[in-house]
Each structure stands twice: as C-alpha cells, then as structure tokens.
N, C-alpha and C. Protein backbone atom coordinates (compact mmCIF):
# COMPACT_ATOMS: atom_id res chain seq x y z
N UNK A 1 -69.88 43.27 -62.11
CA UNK A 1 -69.43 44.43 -61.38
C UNK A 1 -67.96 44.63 -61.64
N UNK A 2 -67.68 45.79 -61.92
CA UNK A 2 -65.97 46.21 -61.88
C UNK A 2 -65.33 46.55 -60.70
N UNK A 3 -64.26 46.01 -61.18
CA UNK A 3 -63.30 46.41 -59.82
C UNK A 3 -63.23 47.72 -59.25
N UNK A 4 -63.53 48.77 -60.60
CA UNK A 4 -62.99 50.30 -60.35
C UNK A 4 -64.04 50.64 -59.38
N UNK A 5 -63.65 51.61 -58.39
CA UNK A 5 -64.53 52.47 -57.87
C UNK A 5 -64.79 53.60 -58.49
N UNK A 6 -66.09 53.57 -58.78
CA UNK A 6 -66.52 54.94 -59.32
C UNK A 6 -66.76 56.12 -58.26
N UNK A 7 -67.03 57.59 -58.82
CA UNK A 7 -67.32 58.22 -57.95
C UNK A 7 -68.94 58.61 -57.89
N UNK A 8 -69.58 58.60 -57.00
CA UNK A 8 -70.86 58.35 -56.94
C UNK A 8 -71.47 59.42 -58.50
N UNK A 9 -70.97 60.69 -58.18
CA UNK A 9 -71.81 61.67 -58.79
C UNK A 9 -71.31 61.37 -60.76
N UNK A 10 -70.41 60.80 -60.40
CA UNK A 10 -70.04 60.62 -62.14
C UNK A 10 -71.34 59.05 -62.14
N UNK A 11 -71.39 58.22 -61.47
CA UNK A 11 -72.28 57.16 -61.62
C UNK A 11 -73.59 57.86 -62.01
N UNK A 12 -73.93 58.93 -61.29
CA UNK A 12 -75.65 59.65 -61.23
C UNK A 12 -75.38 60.31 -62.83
N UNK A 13 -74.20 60.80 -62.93
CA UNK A 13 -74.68 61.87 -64.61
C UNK A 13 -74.24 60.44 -65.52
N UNK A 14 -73.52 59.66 -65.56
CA UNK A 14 -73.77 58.55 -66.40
C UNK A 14 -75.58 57.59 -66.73
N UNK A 15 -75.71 57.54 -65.10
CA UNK A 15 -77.57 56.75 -65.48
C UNK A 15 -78.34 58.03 -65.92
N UNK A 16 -78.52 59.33 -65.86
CA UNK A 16 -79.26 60.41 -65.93
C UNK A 16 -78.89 60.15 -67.99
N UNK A 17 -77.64 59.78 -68.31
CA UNK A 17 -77.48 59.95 -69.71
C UNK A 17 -77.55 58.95 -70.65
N UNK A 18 -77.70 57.99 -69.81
CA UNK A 18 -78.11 56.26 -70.47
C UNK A 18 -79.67 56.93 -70.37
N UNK A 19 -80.58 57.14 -69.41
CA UNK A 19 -82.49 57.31 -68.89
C UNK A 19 -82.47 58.52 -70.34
N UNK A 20 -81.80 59.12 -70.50
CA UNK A 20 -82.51 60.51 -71.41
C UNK A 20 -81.99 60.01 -73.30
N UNK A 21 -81.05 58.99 -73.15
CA UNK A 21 -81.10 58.66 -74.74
C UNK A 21 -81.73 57.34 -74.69
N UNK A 22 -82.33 56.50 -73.63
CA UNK A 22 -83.47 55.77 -74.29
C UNK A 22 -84.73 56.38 -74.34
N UNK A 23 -85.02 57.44 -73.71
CA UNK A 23 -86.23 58.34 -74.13
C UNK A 23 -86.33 59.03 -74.88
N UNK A 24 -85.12 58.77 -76.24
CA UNK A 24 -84.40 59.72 -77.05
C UNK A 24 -84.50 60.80 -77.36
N UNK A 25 -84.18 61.71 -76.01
CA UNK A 25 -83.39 62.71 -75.86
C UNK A 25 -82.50 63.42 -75.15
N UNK A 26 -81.60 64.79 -75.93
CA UNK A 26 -80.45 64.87 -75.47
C UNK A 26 -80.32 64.86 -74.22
N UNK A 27 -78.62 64.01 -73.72
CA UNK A 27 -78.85 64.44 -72.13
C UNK A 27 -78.67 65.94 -71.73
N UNK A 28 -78.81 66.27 -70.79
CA UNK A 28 -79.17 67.29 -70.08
C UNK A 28 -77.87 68.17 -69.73
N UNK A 29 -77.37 69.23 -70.16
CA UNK A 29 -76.01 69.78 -70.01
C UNK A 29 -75.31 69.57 -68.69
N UNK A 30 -76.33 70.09 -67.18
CA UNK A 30 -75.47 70.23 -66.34
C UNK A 30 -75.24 68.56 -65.86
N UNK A 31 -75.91 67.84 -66.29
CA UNK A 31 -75.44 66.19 -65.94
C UNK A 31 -74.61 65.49 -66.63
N UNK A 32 -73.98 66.42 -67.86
CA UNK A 32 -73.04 65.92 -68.19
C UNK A 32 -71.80 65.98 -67.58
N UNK A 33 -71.27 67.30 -67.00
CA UNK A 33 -70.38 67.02 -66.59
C UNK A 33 -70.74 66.99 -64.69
N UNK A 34 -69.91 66.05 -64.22
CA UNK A 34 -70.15 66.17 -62.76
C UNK A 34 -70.09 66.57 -61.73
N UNK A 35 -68.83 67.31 -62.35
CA UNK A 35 -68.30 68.49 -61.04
C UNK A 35 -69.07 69.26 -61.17
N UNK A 36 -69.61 70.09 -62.26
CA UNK A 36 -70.37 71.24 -61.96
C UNK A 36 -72.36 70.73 -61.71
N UNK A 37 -72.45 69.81 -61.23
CA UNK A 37 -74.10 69.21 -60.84
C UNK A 37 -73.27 69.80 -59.66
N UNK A 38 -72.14 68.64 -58.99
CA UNK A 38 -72.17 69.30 -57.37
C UNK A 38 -71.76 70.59 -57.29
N UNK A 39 -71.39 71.45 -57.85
CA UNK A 39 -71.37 72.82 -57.81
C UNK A 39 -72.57 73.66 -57.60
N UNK A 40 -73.55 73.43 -58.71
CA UNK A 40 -74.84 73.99 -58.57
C UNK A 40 -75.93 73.44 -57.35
N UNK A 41 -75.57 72.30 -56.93
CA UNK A 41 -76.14 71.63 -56.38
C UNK A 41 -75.99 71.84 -54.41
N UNK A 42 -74.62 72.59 -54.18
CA UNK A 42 -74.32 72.65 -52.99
C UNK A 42 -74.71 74.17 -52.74
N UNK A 43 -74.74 74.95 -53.66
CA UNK A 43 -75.26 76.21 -53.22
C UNK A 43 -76.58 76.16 -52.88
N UNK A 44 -77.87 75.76 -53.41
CA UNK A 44 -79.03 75.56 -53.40
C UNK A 44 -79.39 74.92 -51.33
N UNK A 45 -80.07 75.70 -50.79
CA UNK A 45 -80.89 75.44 -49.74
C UNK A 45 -81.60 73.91 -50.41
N UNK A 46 -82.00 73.23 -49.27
CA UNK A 46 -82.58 71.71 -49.28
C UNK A 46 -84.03 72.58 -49.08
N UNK A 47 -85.28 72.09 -49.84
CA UNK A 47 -86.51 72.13 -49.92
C UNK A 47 -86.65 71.60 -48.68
N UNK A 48 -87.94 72.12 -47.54
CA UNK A 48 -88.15 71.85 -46.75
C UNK A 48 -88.77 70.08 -46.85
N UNK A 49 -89.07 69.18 -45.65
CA UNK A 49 -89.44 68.13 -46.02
C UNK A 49 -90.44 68.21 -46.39
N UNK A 50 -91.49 67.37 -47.02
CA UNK A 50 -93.07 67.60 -46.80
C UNK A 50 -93.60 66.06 -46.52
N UNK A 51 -93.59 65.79 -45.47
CA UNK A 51 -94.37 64.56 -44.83
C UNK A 51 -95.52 64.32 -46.02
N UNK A 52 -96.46 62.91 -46.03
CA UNK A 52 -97.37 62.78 -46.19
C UNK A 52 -98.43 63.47 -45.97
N UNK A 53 -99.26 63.78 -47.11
CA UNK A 53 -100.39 65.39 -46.95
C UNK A 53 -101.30 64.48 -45.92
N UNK A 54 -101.78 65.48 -44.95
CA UNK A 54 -102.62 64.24 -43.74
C UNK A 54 -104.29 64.71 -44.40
N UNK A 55 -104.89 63.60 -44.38
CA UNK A 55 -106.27 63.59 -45.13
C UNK A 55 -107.47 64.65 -43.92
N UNK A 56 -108.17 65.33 -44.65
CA UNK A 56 -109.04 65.87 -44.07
C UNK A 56 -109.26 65.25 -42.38
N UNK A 57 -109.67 66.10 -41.34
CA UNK A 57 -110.03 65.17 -40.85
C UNK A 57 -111.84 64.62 -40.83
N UNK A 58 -112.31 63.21 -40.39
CA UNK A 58 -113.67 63.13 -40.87
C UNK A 58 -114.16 63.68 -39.81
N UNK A 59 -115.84 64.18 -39.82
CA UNK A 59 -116.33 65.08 -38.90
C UNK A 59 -117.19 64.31 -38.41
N UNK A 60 -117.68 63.44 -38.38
CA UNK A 60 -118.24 62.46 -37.69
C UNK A 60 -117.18 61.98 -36.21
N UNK A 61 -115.80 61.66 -36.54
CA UNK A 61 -114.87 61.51 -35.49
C UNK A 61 -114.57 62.88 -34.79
N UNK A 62 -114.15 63.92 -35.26
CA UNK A 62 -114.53 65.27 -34.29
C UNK A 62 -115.71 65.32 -33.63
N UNK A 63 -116.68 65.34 -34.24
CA UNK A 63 -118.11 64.88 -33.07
C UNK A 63 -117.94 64.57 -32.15
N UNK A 64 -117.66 63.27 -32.28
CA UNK A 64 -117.27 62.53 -31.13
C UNK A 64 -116.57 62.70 -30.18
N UNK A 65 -115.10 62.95 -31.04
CA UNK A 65 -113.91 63.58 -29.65
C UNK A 65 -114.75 64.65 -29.35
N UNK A 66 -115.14 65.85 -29.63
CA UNK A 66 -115.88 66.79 -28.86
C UNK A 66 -117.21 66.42 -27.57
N UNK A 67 -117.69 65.34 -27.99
CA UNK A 67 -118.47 64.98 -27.04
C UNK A 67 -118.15 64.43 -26.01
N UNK A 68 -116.96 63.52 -26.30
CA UNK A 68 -116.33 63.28 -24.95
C UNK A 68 -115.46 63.99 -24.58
N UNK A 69 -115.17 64.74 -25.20
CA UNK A 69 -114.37 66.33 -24.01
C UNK A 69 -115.34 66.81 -23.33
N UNK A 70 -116.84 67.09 -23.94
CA UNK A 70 -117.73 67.67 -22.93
C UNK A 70 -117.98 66.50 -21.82
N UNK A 71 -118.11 65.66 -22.13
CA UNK A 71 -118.08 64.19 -21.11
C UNK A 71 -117.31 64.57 -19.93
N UNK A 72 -115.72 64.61 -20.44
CA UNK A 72 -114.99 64.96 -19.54
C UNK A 72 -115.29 65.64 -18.49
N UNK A 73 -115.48 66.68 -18.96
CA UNK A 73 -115.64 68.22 -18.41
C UNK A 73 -116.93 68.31 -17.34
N UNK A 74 -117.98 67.56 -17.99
CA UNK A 74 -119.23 67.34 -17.12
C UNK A 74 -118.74 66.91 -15.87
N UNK A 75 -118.03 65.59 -16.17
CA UNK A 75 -118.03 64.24 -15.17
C UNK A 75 -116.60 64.87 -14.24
N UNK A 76 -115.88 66.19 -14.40
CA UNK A 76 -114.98 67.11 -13.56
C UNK A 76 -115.42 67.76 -12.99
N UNK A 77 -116.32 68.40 -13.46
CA UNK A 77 -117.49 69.56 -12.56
C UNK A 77 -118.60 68.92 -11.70
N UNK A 78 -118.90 67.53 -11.86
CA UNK A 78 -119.78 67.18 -11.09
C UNK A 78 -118.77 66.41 -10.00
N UNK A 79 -117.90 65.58 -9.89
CA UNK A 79 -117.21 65.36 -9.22
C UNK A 79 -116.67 66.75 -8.35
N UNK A 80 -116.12 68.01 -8.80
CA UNK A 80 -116.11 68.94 -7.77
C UNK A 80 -116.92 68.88 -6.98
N UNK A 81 -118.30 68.78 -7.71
CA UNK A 81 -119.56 69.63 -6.77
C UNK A 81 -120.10 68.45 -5.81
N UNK A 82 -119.71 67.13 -6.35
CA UNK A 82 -119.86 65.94 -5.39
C UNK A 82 -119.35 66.48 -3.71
N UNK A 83 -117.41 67.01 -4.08
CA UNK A 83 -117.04 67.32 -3.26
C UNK A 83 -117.47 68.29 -2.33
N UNK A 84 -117.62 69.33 -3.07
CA UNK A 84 -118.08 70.30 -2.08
C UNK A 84 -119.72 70.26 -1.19
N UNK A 85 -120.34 69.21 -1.77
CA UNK A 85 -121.32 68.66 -1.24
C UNK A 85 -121.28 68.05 0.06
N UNK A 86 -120.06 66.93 -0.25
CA UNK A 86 -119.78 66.10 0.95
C UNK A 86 -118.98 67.25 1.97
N UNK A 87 -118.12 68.35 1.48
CA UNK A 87 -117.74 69.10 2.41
C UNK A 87 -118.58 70.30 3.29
N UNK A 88 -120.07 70.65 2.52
CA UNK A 88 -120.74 71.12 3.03
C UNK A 88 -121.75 70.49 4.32
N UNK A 89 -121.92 69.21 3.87
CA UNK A 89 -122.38 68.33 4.73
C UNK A 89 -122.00 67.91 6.18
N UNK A 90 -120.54 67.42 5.93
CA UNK A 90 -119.69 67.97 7.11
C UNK A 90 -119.52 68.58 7.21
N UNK A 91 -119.81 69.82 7.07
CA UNK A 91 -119.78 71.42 8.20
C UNK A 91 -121.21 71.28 8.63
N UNK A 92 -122.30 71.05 7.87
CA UNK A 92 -123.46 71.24 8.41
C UNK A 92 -123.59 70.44 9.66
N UNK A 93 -122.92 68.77 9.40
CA UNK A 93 -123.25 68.07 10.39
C UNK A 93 -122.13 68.38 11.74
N UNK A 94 -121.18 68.90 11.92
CA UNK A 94 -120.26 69.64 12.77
C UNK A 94 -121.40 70.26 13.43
N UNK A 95 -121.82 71.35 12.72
CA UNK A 95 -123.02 72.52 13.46
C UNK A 95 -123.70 72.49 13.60
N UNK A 96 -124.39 71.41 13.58
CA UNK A 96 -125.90 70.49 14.13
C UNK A 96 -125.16 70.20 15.28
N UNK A 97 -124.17 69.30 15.41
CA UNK A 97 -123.61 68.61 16.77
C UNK A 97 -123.43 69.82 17.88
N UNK A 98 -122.64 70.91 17.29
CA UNK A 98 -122.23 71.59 18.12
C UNK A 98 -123.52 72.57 18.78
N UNK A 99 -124.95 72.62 17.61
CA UNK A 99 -126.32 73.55 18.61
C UNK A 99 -126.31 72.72 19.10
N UNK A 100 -126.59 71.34 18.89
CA UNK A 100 -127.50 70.28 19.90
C UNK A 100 -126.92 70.51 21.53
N UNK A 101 -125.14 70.54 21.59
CA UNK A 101 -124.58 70.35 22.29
C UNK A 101 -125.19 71.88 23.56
N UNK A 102 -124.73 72.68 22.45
CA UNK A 102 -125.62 74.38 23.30
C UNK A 102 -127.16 74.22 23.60
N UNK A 103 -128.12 73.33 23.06
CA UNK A 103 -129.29 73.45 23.54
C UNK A 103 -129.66 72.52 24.44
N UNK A 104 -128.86 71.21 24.74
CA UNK A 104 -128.95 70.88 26.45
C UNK A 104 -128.05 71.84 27.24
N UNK A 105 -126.81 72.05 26.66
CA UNK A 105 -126.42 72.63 27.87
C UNK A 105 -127.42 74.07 28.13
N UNK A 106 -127.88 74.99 27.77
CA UNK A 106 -128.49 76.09 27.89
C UNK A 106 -129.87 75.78 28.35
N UNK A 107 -130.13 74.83 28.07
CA UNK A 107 -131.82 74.80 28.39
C UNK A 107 -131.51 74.25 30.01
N UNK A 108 -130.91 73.22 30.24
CA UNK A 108 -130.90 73.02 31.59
C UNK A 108 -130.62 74.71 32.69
N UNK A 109 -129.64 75.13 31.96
CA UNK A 109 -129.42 76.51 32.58
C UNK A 109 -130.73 77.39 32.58
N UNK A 110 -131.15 77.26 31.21
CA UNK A 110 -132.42 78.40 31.25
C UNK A 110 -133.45 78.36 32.29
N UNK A 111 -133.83 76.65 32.18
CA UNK A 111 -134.33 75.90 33.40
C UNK A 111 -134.41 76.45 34.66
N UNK A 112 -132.86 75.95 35.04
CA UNK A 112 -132.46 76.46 36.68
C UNK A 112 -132.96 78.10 37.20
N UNK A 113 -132.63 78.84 36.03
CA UNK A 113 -132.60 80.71 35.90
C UNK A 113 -133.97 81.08 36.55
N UNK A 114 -134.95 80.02 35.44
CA UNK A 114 -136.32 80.36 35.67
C UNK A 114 -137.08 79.90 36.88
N UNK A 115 -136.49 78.87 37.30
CA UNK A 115 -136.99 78.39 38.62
C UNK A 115 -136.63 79.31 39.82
N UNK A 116 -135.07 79.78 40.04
CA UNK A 116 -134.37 80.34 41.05
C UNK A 116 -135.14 81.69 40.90
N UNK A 117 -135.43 82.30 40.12
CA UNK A 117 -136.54 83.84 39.43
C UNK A 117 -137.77 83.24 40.26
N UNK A 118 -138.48 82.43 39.81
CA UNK A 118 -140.00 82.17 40.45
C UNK A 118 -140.13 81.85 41.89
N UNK A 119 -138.89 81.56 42.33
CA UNK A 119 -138.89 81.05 43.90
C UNK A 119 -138.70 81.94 44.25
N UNK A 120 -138.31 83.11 43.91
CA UNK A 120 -137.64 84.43 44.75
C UNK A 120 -138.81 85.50 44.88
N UNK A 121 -139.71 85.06 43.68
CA UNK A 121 -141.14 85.91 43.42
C UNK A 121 -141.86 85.48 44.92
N UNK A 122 -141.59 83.96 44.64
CA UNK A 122 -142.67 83.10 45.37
C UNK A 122 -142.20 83.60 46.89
N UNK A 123 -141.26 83.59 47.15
CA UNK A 123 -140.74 83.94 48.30
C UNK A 123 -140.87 85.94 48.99
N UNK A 124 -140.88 86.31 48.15
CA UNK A 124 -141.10 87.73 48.57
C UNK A 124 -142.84 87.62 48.70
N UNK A 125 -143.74 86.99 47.84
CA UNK A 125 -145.25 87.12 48.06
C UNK A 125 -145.82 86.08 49.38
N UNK A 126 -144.89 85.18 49.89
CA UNK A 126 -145.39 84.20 50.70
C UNK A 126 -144.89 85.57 51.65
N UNK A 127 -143.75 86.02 51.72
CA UNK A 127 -142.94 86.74 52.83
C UNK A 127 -143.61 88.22 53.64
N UNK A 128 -144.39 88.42 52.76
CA UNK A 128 -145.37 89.83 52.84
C UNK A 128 -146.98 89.06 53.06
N UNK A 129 -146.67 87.84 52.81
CA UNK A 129 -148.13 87.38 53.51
C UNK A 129 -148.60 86.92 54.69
N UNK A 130 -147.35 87.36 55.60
CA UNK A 130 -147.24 87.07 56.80
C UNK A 130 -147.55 87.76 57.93
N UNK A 131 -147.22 89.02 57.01
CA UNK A 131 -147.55 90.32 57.88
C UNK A 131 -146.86 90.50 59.25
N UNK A 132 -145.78 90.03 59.08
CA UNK A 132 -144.58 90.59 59.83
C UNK A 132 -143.92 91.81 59.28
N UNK A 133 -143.72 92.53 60.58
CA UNK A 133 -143.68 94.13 60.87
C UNK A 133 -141.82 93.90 60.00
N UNK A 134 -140.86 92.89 60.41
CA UNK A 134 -139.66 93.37 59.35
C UNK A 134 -139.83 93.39 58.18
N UNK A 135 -140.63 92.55 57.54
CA UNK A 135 -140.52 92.70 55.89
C UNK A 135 -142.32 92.74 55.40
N UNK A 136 -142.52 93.91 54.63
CA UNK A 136 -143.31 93.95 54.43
C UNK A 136 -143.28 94.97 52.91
N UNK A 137 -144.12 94.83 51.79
CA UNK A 137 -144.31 95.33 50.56
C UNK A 137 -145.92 96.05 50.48
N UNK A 138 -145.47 96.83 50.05
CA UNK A 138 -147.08 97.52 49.14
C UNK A 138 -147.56 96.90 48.33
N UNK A 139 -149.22 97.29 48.22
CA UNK A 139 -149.47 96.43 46.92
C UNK A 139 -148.92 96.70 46.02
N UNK A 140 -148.58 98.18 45.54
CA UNK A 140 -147.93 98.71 44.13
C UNK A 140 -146.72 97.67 43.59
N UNK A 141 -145.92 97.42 45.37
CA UNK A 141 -144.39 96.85 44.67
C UNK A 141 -144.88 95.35 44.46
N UNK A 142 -145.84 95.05 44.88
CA UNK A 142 -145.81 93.51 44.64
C UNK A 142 -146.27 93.04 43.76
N UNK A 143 -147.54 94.15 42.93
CA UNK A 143 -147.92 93.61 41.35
C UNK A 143 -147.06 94.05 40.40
N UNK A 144 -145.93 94.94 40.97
CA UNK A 144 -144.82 95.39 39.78
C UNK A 144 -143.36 94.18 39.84
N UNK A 145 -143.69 93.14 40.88
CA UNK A 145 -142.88 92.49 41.60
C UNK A 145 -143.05 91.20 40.21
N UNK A 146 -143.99 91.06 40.77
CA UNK A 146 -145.07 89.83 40.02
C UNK A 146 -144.85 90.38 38.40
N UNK A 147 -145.24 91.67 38.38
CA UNK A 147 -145.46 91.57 36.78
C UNK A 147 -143.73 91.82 35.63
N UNK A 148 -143.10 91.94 36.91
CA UNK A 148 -141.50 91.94 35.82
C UNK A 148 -140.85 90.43 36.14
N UNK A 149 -141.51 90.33 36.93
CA UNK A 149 -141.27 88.03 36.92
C UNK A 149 -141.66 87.64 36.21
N UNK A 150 -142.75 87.97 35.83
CA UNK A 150 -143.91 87.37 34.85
C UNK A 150 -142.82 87.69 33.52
N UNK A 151 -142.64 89.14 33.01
CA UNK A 151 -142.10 89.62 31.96
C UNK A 151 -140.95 89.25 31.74
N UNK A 152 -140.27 89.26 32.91
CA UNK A 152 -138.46 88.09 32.74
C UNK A 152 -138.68 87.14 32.12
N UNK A 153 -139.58 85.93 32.89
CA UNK A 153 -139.90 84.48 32.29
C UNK A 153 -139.94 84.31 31.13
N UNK A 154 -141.12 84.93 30.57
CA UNK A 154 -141.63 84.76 29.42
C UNK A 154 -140.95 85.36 28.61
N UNK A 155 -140.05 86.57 28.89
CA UNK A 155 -138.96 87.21 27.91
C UNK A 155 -137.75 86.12 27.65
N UNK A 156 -137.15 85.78 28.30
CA UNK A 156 -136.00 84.98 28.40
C UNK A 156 -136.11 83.84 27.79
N UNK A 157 -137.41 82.89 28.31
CA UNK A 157 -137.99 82.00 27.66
C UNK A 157 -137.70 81.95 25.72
N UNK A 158 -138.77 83.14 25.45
CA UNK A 158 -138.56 83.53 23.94
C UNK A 158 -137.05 83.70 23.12
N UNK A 159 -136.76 84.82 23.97
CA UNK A 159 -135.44 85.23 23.25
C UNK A 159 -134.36 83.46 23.38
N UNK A 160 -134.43 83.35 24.30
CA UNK A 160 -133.59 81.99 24.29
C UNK A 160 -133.89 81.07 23.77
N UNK A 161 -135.05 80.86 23.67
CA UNK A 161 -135.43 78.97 22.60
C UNK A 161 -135.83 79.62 21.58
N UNK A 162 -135.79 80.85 21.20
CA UNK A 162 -135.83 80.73 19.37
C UNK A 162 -134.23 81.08 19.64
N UNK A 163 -133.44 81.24 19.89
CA UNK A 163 -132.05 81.45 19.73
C UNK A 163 -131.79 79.74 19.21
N UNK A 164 -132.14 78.81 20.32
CA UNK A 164 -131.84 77.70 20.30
C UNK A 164 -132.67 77.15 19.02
N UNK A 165 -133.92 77.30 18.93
CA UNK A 165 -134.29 76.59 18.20
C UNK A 165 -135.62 77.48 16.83
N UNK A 166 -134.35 77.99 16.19
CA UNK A 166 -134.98 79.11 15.21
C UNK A 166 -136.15 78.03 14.18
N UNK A 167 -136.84 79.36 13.71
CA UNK A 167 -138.09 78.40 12.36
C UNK A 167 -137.34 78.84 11.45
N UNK A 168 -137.15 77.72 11.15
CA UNK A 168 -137.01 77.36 9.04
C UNK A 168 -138.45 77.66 7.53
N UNK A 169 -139.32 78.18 8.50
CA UNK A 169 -139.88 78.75 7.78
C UNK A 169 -140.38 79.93 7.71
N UNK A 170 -139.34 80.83 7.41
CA UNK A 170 -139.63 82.29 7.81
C UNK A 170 -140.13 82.63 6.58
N UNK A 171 -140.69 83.51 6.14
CA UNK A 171 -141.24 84.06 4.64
C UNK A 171 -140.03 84.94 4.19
N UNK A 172 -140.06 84.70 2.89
CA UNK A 172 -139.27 85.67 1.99
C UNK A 172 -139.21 87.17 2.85
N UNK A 173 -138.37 87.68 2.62
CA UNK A 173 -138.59 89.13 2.25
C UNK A 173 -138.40 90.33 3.68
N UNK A 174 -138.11 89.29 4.96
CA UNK A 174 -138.51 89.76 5.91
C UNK A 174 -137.24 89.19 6.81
C-alpha cells in the first residue's frame, strides 16, 4: 500500500482501465478522465431501487390464508349471534318473570272481582226471596240480573286469562 492518498474517483477510472485492457479493449473515454465521470455522473437522477423480484405467490398458500379469513369471519359472526342470543334470552327471561309476577298478582284479584260479583247476585236473589214489601224485583230484572252476572263472569274470566295466559299455537295467517 502507498502512502499517497488517492482520490477515490481517479482510483475507479484507473481499475475501470487496468479491467478493459486485460479484456483487451480500449478503455472507455469518459473513465479516462475523472473529473468529467463525476460531471456526467452528478447530473443523472439515481435509478429507483429495485428490491429483490418477490416470487409469484404459491396458490395453494392463498387457499389457505383465504380459508382462514373465512374462518375468521365465521367464528365473528357466530360469536355475535352467540351474543345476541344470550341477550335475547335475558330479555325473554326478564318477561317471563315479570307475566308470572302479573298472573298471581291479577288472578288473585280476578278471583276476589268474581266472588264479590256472585255474592251480590247471590244476595239480591236470596233478598227478593223473602218477599219483603222493602226490597223486592220482577222476574224480568232478576233473569236480566242473573244473566249479565252470568255474562260479566264468564266475560272477564276470558278476556283476562287469555291476556294472562295467551296460546302459542295460533295458526298462521290470522
């Protein structure tokens, strides 16, 4: 090695002119001299990089990743619907608790309604069967007496325990 420091670009057109006369031929004009390589050389834009060309990809491994994206995607949508399952459930079971809760309390009431109604029937037909001159009914009012007791009961009855306790098997369409 020599002491001298060279300057890089005179080192590059010196090996560029040793490489082209053992391949014997001439060296190359602009590497002869060195100032003008870096002349031509600094105007010129740098070629973009170009990484390693990336190999096809194989389609056997896309398969795959595609199948477990649908994997994914399944096992996201069923987990929603898990949820909204368990959240439908608890509402359903909320609103089970809360009829049950309305059909003792109402039925005991309906109960009481219908009894305090039949005693009052019972009591106006015992009361006219006495045949005391203060209270006394016609026959007309007493089978119309009887027959809207009758029609209360059995009305109230209906409308209220299918309120309470509707059928689940009603037919389509209706």
């Amino acid at each position: 090695m020599s002491s001298e420091r060279t300057d890089p670009i005179t080192a590059l057109a010196q090996l560029q002119a040793e490489a082209a006369a053992l391949q014997g031929g001439p060296p190359e004009a602009e590497s002869a001299v060195p100032g003008q390589v870096s002349i031509v050389f600094d105007d010129l834009p740098l070629p973009p990089r170009r990484d390693a060309e990336v190999p096809p990809p194989d389609p056997a491994l896309l398969r795959e990743q595609l199948q477990a994206d649908l994997l994914r995607e399944q096992l996201a949508q069923q987990q929603i619907e898990t949820l909204n399952q368990r959240n439908r459930s608890r509402f359903l079971h909320k609103e089970q608790n809360h009829i049950r809760e309305y059909r003792r309390k109402y039925s005991r009431r309906v109960f009481w309604v219908t009894c305090a109604w039949l005693m009052f029937t019972a009591l106006l037909i015992v009361g006219t069967g006495f045949k005391n001159a203060a209270f006394h009914l016609s026959d007309t009012v007493l089978v119309a007496t009887l027959g809207s007791a009758l029609a209360g009961v059995i009305g109230m009855f209906l409308v209220i325990l299918n309120w309470l306790y509707p059928r689940s098997d009603k037919p389509d369409g209706k």
